[in-house]
Protein backbone atom coordinates (compact mmCIF):
# COMPACT_ATOMS: atom_id res chain seq x y z
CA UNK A 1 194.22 79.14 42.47
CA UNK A 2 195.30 75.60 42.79
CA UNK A 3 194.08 72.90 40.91
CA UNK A 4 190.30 74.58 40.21
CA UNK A 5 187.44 72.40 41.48
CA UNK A 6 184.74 73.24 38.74
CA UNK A 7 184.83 75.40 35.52
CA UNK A 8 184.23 78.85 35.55
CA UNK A 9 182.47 81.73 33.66
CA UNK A 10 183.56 85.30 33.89
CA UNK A 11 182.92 88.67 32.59
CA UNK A 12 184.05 92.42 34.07
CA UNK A 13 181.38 95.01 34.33
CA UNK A 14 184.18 97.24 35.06
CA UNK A 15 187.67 96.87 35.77
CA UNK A 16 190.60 94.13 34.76
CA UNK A 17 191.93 90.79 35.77
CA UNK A 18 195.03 88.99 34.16
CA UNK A 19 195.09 85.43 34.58
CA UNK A 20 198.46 83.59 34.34
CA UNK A 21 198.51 80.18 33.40
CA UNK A 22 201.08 77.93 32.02
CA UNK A 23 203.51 81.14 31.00
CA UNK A 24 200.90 82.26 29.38
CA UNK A 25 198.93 85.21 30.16
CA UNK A 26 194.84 85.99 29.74
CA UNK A 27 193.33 89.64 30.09
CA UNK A 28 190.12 90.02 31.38
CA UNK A 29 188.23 93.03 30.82
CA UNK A 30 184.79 94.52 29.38
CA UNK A 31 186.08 93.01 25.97
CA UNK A 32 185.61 89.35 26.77
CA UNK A 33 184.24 87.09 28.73
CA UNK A 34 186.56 84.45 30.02
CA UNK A 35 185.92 80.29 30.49
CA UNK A 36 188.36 79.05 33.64
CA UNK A 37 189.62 75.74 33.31
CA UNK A 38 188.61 72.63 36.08
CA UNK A 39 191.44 71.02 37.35
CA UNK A 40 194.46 73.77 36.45
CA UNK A 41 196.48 76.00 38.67
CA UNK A 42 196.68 79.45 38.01
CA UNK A 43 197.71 82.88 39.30
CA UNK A 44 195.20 86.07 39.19
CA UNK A 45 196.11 89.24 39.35
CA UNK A 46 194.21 92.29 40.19
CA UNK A 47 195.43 95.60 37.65
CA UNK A 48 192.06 97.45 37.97
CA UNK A 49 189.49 97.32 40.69
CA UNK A 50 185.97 96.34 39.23
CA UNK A 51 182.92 93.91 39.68
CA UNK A 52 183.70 90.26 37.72
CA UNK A 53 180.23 88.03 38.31
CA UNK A 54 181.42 84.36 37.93
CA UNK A 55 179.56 81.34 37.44
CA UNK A 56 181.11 78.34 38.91
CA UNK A 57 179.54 75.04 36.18
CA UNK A 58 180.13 71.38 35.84
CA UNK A 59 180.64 69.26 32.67
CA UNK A 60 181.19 66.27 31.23
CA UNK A 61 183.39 65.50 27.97
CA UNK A 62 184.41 69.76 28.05
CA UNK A 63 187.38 69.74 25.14
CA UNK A 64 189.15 71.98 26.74
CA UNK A 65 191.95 72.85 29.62
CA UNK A 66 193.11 76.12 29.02
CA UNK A 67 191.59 79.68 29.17
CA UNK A 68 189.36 80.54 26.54
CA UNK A 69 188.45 84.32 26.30
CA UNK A 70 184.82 85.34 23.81
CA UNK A 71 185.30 88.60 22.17
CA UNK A 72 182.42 91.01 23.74
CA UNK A 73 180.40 94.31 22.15
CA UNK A 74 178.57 94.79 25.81
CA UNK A 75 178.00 93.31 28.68
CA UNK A 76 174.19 94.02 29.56
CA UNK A 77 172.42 90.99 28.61
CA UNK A 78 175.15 88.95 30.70
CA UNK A 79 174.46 90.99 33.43
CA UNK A 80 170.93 90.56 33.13
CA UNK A 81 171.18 86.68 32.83
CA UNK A 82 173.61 86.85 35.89
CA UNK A 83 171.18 89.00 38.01
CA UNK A 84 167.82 86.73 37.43
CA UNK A 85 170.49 83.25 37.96
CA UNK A 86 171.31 84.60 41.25
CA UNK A 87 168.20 85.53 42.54
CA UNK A 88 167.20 82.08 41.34
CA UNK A 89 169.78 80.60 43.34
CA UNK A 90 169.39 82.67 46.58
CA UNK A 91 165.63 81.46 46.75
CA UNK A 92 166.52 77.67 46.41
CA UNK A 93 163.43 77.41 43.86
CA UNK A 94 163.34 76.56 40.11
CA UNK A 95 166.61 75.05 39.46
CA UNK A 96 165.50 74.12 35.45
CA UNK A 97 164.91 77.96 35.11
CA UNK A 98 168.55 78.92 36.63
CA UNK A 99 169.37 76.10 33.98
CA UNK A 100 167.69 77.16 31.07
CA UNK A 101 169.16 81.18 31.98
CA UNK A 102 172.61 79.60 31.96
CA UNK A 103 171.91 77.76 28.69
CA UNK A 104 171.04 80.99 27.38
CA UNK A 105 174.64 82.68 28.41
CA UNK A 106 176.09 79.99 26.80
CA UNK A 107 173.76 80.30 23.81
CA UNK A 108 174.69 84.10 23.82
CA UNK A 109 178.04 83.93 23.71
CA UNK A 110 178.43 81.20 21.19
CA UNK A 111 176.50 83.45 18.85
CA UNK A 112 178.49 86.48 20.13
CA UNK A 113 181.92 85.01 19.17
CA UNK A 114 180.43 83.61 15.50
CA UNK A 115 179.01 86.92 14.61
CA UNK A 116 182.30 88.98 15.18
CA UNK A 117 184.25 86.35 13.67
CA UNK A 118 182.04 86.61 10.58
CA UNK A 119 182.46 89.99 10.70
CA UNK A 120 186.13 89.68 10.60
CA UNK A 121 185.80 87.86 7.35
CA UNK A 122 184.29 90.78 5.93
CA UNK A 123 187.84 92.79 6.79
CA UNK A 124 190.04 90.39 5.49
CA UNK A 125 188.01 90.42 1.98
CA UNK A 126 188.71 94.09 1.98
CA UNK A 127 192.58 93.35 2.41
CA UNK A 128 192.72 90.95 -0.09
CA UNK A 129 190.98 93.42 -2.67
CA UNK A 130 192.69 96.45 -1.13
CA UNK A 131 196.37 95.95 0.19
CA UNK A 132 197.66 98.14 -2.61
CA UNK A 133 195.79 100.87 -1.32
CA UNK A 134 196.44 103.12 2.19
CA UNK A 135 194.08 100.60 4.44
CA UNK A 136 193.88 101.72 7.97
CA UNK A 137 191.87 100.02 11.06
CA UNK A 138 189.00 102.59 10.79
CA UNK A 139 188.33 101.65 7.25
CA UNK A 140 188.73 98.07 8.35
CA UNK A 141 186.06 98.74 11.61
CA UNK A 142 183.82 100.23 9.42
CA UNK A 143 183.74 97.36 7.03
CA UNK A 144 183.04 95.03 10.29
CA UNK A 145 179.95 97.19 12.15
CA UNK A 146 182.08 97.82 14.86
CA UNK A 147 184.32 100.49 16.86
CA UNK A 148 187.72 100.47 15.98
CA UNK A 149 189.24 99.79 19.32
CA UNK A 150 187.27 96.66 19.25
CA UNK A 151 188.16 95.46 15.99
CA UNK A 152 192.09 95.85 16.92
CA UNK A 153 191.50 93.45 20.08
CA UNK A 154 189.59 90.93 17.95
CA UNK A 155 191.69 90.73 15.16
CA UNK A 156 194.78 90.40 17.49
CA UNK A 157 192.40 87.45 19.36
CA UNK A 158 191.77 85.41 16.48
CA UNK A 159 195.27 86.13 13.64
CA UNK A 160 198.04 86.62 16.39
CA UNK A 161 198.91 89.59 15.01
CA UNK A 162 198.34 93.36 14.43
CA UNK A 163 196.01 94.26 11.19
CA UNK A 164 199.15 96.61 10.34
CA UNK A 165 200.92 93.48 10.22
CA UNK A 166 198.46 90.98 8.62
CA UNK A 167 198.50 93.78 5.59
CA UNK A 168 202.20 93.70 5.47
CA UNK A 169 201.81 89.94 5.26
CA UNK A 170 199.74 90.15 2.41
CA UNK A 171 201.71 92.48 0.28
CA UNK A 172 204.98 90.34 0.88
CA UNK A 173 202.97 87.34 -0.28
CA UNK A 174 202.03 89.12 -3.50
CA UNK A 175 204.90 90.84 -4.43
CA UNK A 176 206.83 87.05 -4.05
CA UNK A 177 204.55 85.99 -6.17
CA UNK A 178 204.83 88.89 -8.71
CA UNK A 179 208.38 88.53 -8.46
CA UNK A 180 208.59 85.26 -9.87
CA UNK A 181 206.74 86.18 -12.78
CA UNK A 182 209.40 88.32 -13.46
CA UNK A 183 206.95 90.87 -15.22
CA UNK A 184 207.56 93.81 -13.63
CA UNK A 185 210.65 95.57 -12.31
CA UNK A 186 211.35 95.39 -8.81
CA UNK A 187 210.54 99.06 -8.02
CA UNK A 188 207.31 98.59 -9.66
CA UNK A 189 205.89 95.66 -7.97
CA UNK A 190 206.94 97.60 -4.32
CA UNK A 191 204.21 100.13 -5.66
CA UNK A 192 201.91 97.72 -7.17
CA UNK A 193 202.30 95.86 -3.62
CA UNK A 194 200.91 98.95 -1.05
CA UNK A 195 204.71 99.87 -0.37
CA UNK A 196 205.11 103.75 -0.11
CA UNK A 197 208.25 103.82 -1.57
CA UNK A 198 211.62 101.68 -3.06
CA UNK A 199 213.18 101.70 0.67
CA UNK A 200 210.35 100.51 2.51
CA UNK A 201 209.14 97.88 0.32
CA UNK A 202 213.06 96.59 0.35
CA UNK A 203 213.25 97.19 3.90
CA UNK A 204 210.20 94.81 5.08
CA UNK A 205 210.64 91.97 2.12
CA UNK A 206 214.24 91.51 3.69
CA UNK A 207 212.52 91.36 7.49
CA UNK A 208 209.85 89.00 6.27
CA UNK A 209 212.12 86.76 4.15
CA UNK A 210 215.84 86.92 4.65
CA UNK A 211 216.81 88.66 1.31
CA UNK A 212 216.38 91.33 -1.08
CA UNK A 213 213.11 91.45 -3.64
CA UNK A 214 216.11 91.50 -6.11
CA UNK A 215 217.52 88.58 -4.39
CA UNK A 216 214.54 86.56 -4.33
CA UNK A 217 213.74 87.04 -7.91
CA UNK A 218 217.41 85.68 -9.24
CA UNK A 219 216.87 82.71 -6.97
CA UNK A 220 212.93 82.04 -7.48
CA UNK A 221 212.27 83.71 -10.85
CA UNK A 222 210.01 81.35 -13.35
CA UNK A 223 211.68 81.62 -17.08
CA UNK A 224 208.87 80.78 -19.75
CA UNK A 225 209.69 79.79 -22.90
């Protein structure tokens, strides 16, 4: 696609598309639905065969010109909205109605995206209370209302970065902090931190931050008096 005449609205009812745009690339599946961006040039690519309904839109004053995927639970009420727009459309009557059911998509999905995202919240309270403990992603879907393959594809959409590795994150963080305290020994703080054992905990503070936890506490240890 080269240099896109209007913006776009997708969803898949089945199958998968990958959009590639500016090195970077965008999947789009059941998960999400997917805003294209006016004006851009793009490459699509077709891994799965499937149905994608897409609503071609204009706007004034839109903020942005990149691909912006909405997490997704289902698809039905999309469908539905798509279904009555295009039969609005084919007739060539009611135009404020095929308005109003497209204000209604967009309504949908804006309240889609905050709900999950709230719901995320609700996970990362768990971590913060928890990271000493054996957390996995079902406890962590279970905490959000929601299946655990879907929680692993939102978390990755809005931190970047595995849940695996957001807890890892947050036990480095704390065990720095512990570690210039300088109240417990190193070995200690490892298992106060979530680490299994001596060797692991060693093994991802020196991947996260360039030394040793013994390292970093002769360097950043606080001496009270």
């Amino acid at each position: 696609m080269y240099d896109r005449q209007w913006y776009g609205l997708s969803f898949a009812l089945s199958g998968q598309l990958t959009y590639e745009h500016n090195g970077k690339k965008f999947v789009s599946d059941k998960s999400c639905a997917i805003i294209l961006p006016k004006g851009e040039t793009y490459t699509l690519y077709k891994e799965k065969e499937g149905l994608f309904p897409l609503i071609n839109f204009e706007c004034t004053n839109f903020p942005y010109d990149t691909f912006i995927q909405i997490p997704l639970e289902n698809t039905k009420y999309l469908k539905a909205c798509f279904d009555e727009m295009q039969n609005l459309f084919l007739s060539g009557r009611n135009k404020a109605k095929l308005m109003s059911k497209f204000y209604d998509i967009i309504d949908y999905l804006a309240n889609q995206s905050n709900t999950e995202l709230k719901a995320l919240s609700k996970a990362i309270t768990y971590i913060e209370e928890n990271y000493h403990t054996d957390i996995t992603n079902s406890t962590l879907a279970k905490e959000c209302l929601i299946s655990e393959e879907y929680f692993r594809k939102l978390f990755k959409k809005k931190y970047g970065i595995s849940p695996k590795q957001y807890i890892v994150n947050i036990r480095i963080s704390k065990a720095k902090q512990m570690l210039t305290e300088g109240i417990y020994k190193v070995n200690a703080i490892g298992e106060k931190c979530g680490f299994s054992n001596p060797y692991h905990f060693c093994r991802f503070f020196k991947q996260k931050v360039g030394m040793t936890p013994s390292e970093y506490m002769n360097k950043n240890r606080i001496y009270k008096i």
